[in-house]
Each structure stands twice: as structure tokens, then as C-alpha cells.
C-alpha atoms as a PDB file:
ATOM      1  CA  UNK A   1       2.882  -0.516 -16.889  1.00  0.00           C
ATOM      2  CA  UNK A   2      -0.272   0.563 -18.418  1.00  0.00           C
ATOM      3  CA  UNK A   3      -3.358   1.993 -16.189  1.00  0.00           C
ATOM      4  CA  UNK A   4      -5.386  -1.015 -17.248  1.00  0.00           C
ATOM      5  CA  UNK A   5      -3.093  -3.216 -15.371  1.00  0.00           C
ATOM      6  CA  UNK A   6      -2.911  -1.470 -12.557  1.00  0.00           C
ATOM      7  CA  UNK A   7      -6.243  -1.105 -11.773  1.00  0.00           C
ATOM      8  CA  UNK A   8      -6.388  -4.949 -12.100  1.00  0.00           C
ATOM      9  CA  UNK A   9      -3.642  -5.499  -9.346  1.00  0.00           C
ATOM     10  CA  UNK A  10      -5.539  -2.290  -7.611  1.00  0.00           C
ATOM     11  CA  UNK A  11      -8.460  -4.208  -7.181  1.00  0.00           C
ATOM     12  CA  UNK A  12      -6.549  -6.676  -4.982  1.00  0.00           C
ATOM     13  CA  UNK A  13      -5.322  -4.032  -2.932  1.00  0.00           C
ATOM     14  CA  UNK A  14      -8.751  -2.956  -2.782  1.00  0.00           C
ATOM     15  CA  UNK A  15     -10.375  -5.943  -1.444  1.00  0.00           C
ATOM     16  CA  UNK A  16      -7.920  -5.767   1.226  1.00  0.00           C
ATOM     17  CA  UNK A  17      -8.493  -2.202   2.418  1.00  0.00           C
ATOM     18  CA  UNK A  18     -12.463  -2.907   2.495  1.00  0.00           C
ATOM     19  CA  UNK A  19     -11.327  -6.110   5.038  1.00  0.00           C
ATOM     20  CA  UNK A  20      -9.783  -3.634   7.275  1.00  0.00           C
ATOM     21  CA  UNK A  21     -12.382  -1.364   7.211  1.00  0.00           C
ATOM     22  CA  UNK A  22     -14.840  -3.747   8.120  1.00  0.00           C
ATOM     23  CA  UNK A  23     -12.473  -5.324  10.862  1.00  0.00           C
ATOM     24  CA  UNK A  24     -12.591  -1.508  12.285  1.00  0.00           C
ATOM     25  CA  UNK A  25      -9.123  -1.373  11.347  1.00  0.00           C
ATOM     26  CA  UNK A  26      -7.170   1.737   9.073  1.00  0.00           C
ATOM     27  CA  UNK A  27      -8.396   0.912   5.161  1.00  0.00           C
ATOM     28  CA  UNK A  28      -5.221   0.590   3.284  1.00  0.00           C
ATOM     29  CA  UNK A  29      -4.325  -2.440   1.703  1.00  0.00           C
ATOM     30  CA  UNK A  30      -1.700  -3.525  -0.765  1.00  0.00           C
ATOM     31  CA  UNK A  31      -0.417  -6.450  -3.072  1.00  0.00           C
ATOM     32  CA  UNK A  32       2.751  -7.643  -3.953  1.00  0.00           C
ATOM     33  CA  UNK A  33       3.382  -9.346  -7.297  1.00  0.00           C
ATOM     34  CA  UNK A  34       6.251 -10.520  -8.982  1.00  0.00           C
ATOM     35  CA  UNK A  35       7.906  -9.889 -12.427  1.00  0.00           C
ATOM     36  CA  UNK A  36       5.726 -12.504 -13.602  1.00  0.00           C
ATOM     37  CA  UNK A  37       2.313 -10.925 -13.110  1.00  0.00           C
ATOM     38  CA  UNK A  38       1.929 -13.540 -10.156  1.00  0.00           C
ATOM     39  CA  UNK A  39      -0.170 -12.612  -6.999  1.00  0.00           C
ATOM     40  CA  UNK A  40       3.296 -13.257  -4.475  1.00  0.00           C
ATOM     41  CA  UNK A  41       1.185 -11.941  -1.289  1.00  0.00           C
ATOM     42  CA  UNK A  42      -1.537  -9.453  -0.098  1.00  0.00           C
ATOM     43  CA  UNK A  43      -2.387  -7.662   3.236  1.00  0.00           C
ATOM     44  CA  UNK A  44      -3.920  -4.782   4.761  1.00  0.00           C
ATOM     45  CA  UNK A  45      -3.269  -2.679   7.778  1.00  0.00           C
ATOM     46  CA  UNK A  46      -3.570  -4.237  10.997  1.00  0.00           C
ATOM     47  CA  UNK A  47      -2.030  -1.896  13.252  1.00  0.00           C
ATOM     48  CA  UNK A  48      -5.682  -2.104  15.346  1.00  0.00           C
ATOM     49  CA  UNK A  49      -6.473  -5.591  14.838  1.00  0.00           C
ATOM     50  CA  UNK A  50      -3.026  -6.661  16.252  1.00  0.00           C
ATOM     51  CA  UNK A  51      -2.258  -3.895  18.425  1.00  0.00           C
ATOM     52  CA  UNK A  52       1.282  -3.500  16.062  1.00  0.00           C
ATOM     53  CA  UNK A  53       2.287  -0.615  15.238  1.00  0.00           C
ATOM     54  CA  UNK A  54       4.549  -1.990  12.758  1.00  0.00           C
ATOM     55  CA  UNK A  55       1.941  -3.700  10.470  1.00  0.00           C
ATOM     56  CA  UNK A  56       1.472  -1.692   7.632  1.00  0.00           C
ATOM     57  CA  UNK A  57      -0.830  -2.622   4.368  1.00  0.00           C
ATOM     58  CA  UNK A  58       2.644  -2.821   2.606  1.00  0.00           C
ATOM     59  CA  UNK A  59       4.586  -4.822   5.386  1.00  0.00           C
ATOM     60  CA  UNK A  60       1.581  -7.502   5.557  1.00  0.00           C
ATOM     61  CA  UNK A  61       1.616  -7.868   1.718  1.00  0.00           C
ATOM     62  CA  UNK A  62       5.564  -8.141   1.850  1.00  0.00           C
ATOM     63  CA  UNK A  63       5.520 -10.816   4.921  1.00  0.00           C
ATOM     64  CA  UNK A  64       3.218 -12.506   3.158  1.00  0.00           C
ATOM     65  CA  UNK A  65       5.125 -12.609   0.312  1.00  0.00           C
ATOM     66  CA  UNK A  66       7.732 -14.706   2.398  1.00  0.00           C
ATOM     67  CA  UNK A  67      11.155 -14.922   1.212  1.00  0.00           C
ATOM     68  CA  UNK A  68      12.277 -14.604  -2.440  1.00  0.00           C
ATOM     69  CA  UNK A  69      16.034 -14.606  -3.764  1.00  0.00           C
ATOM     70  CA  UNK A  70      15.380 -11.016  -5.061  1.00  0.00           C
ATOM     71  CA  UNK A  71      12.776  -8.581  -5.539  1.00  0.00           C
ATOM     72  CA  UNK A  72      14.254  -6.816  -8.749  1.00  0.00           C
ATOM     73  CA  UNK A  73      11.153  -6.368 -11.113  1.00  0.00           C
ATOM     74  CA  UNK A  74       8.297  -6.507  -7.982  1.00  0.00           C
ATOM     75  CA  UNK A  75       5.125  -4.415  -7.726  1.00  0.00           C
ATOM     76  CA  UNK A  76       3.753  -3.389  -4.988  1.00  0.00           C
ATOM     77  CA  UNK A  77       0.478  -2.142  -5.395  1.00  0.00           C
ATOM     78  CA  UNK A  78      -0.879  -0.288  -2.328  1.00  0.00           C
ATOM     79  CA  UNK A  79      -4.026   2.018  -2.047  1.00  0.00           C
ATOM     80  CA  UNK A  80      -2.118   4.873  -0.308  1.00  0.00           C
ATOM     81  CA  UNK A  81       1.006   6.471  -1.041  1.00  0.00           C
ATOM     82  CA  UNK A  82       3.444   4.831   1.302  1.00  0.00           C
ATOM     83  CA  UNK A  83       4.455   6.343   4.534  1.00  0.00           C
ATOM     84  CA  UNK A  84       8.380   6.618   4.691  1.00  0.00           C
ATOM     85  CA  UNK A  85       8.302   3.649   6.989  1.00  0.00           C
ATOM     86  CA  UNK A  86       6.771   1.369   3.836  1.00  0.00           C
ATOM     87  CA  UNK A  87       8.939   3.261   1.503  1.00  0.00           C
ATOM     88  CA  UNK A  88      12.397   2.468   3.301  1.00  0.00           C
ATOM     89  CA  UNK A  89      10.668  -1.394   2.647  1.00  0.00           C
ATOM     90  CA  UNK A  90      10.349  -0.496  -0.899  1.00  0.00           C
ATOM     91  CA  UNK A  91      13.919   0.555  -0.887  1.00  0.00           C
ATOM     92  CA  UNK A  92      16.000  -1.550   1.463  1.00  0.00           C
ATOM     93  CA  UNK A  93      14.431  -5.008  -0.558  1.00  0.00           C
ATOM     94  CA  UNK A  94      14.541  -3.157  -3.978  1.00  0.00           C
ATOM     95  CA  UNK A  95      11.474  -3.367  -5.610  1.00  0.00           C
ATOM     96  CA  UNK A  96      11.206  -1.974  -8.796  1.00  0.00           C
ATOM     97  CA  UNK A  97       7.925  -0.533  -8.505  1.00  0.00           C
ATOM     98  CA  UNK A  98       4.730   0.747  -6.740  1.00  0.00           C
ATOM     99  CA  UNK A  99       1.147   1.454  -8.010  1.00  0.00           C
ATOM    100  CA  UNK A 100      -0.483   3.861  -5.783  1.00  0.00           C
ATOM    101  CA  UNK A 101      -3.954   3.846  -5.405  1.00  0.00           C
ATOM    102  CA  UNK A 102      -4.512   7.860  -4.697  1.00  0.00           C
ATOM    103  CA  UNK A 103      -2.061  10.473  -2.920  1.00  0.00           C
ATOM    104  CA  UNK A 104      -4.962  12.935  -2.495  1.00  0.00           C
ATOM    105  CA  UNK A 105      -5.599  12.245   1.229  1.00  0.00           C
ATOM    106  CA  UNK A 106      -2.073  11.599   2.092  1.00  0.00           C
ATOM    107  CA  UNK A 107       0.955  12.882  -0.094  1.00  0.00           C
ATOM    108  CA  UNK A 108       3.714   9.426   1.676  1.00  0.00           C
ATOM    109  CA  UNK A 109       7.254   8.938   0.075  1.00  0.00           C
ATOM    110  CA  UNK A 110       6.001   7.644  -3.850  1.00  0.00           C
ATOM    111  CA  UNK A 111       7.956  11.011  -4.636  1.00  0.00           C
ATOM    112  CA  UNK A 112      11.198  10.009  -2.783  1.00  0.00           C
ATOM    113  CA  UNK A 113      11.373   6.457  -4.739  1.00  0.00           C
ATOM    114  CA  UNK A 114      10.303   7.866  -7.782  1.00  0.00           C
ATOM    115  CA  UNK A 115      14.093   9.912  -7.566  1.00  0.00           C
ATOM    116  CA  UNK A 116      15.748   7.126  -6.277  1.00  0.00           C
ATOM    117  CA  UNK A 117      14.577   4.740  -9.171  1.00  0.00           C
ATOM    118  CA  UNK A 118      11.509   3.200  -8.625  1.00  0.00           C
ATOM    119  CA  UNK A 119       8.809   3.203 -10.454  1.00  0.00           C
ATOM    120  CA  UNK A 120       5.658   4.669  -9.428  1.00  0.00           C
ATOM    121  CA  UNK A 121       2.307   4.506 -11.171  1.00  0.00           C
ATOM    122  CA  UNK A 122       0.037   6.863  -9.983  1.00  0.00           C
ATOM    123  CA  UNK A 123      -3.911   5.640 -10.215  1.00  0.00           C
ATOM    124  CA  UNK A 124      -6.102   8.098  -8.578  1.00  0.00           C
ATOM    125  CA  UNK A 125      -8.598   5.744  -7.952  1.00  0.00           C
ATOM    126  CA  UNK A 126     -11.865   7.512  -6.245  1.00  0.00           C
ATOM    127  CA  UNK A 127     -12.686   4.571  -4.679  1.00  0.00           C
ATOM    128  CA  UNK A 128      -9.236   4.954  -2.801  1.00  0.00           C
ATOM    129  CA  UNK A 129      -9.707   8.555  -2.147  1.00  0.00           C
ATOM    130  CA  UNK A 130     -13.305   7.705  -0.946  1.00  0.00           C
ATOM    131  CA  UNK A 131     -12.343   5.182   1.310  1.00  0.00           C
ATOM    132  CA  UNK A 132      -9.196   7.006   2.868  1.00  0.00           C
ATOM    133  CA  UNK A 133     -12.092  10.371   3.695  1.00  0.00           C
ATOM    134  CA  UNK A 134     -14.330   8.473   4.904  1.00  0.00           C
ATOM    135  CA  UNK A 135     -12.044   7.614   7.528  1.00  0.00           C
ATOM    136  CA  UNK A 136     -10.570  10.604   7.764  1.00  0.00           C
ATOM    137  CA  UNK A 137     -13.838  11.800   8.521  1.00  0.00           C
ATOM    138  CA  UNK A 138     -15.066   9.277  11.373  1.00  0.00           C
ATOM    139  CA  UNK A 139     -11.605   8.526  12.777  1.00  0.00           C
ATOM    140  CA  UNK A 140      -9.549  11.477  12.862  1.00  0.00           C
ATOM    141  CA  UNK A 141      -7.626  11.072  15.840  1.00  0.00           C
ATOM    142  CA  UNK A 142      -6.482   6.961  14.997  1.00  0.00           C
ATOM    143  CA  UNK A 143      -5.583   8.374  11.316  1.00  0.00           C
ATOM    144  CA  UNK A 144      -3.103  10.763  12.885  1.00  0.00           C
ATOM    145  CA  UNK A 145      -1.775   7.843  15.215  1.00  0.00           C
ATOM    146  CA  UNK A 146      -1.321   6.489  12.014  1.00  0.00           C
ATOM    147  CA  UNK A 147       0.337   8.846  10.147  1.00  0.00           C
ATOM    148  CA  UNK A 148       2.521   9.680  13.635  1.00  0.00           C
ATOM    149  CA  UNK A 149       0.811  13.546  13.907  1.00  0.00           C
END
């Protein structure tokens, strides 16, 4: 996958992340698109929102997603490295790859996938990294409730 392209799906990921943000929530967000280039489902974390400590950027994408027969040759795009919880998703349902927005403010489990056959595109998008500090920054102690420090 070129850079071109990901920045494209990025973008969606992106849109998602801002949401969050604005809904005072944690500002990842993530896409997941199929082997076709099509838009399959999108999300962003709602772990405040919903009070569910299970709802990931990457998990809301993948729900929303809904069932498909296989996800062999899936992106997820996601503006975060995945935390090991979103990476055992990437995993267990075997998607081939991930797009990861920046891994500046939080090194998750791309590396992990990456030797167990997945794809990973790294982006290092500063409007990732920017979002992620600013958080950082005004929300320290719900980032580390995020991260489970």
C-alpha cells in the first residue's frame, strides 16, 4: 500500500478521532475497509461516552463493520498504534493489515503483528501525533486509564 492511500483511509480515521475529542472522549479513531477499497465501518473511542471500557477506536470500527465471511485482505486504519487489546482483534479475525496513524505518543502492538504477518503501514501523521499530546497534555490521568498505567 502506498502512503498516498493511506493517508486517504487516514483521513477517515481522522474525522473520527476529532468526534471523540469533541464528545470529551479519548481521540483515537479508526476505519475498517475491505480488500476492495470499500469503507466496511468506522468508529472512535468511546470508552467515556459509554462508560465501556471495552470500546476501543478499533473495536467500534470492527462492530461496525458487522459480520463478514472473512477478513483476509482487511485494513484497518487507526490513528494510534493499537493497544494489545485491539491487536489480539487484529489477530484473532485475521486482518491482513493496519495503517497506523503515528506511534510517537504511544509505541501499542503494530510491532507484534508486523512478526506475526500483518501488515503494518506506518504514517506518522502530525496531525495524529498532535492530537494524541494534546491530550496527553490536558488529560493525563484518563490517558493512563486508558492505556491501563
Amino acid at each position: 500500500m502506498d502512503q498516498e492511500q493511506a493517508r486517504a483511509w487516514l483521513a477517515t480515521a481522522v474525522a473520527e478521532a476529532r468526534a471523540g475529542r469533541d464528545e470529551g472522549g479519548i481521540p483515537v479513531g479508526a476505519a475498517l475497509y475491505g480488500a476492495d477499497g470499500a469503507l466496511l465501518g468506522r468508529g472512535r473511542n468511546r470508552r467515556v461516552q459509554d462508560g465501556d471500557p471495552s470500546l476501543h477506536a478499533e473495536t467500534a470500527a470492527f462492530r461496525a463493520a458487522g459480520r463478514q465471511r472473512s477478513y483476509r485482505g482487511t485494513t484497518m486504519v487507526t490513528t494510534l498504534s493499537p493497544c494489545w487489546y485491539c491487536s489480539g482483534l487484529v489477530r484473532q479475525f485475521g486482518i491482513s493489515r493496519v495503517v497506523v496513524g503515528e506511534a510517537t505518543t504511544f509505541h501499542g502492538g503494530h510491532d507484534w503483528l508486523a512478526a506475526h504477518g500483518v501488515e503494518i503501514v506506518l504514517v506518522n501523521a502530525p496531525e495524529c501525533v498532535a492530537l494524541m499530546r494534546d491530550f496527553i497534555d490536558h488529560h493525563a490521568a484518563l490517558w493512563k486509564e486508558d492505556i491501563g498505567e
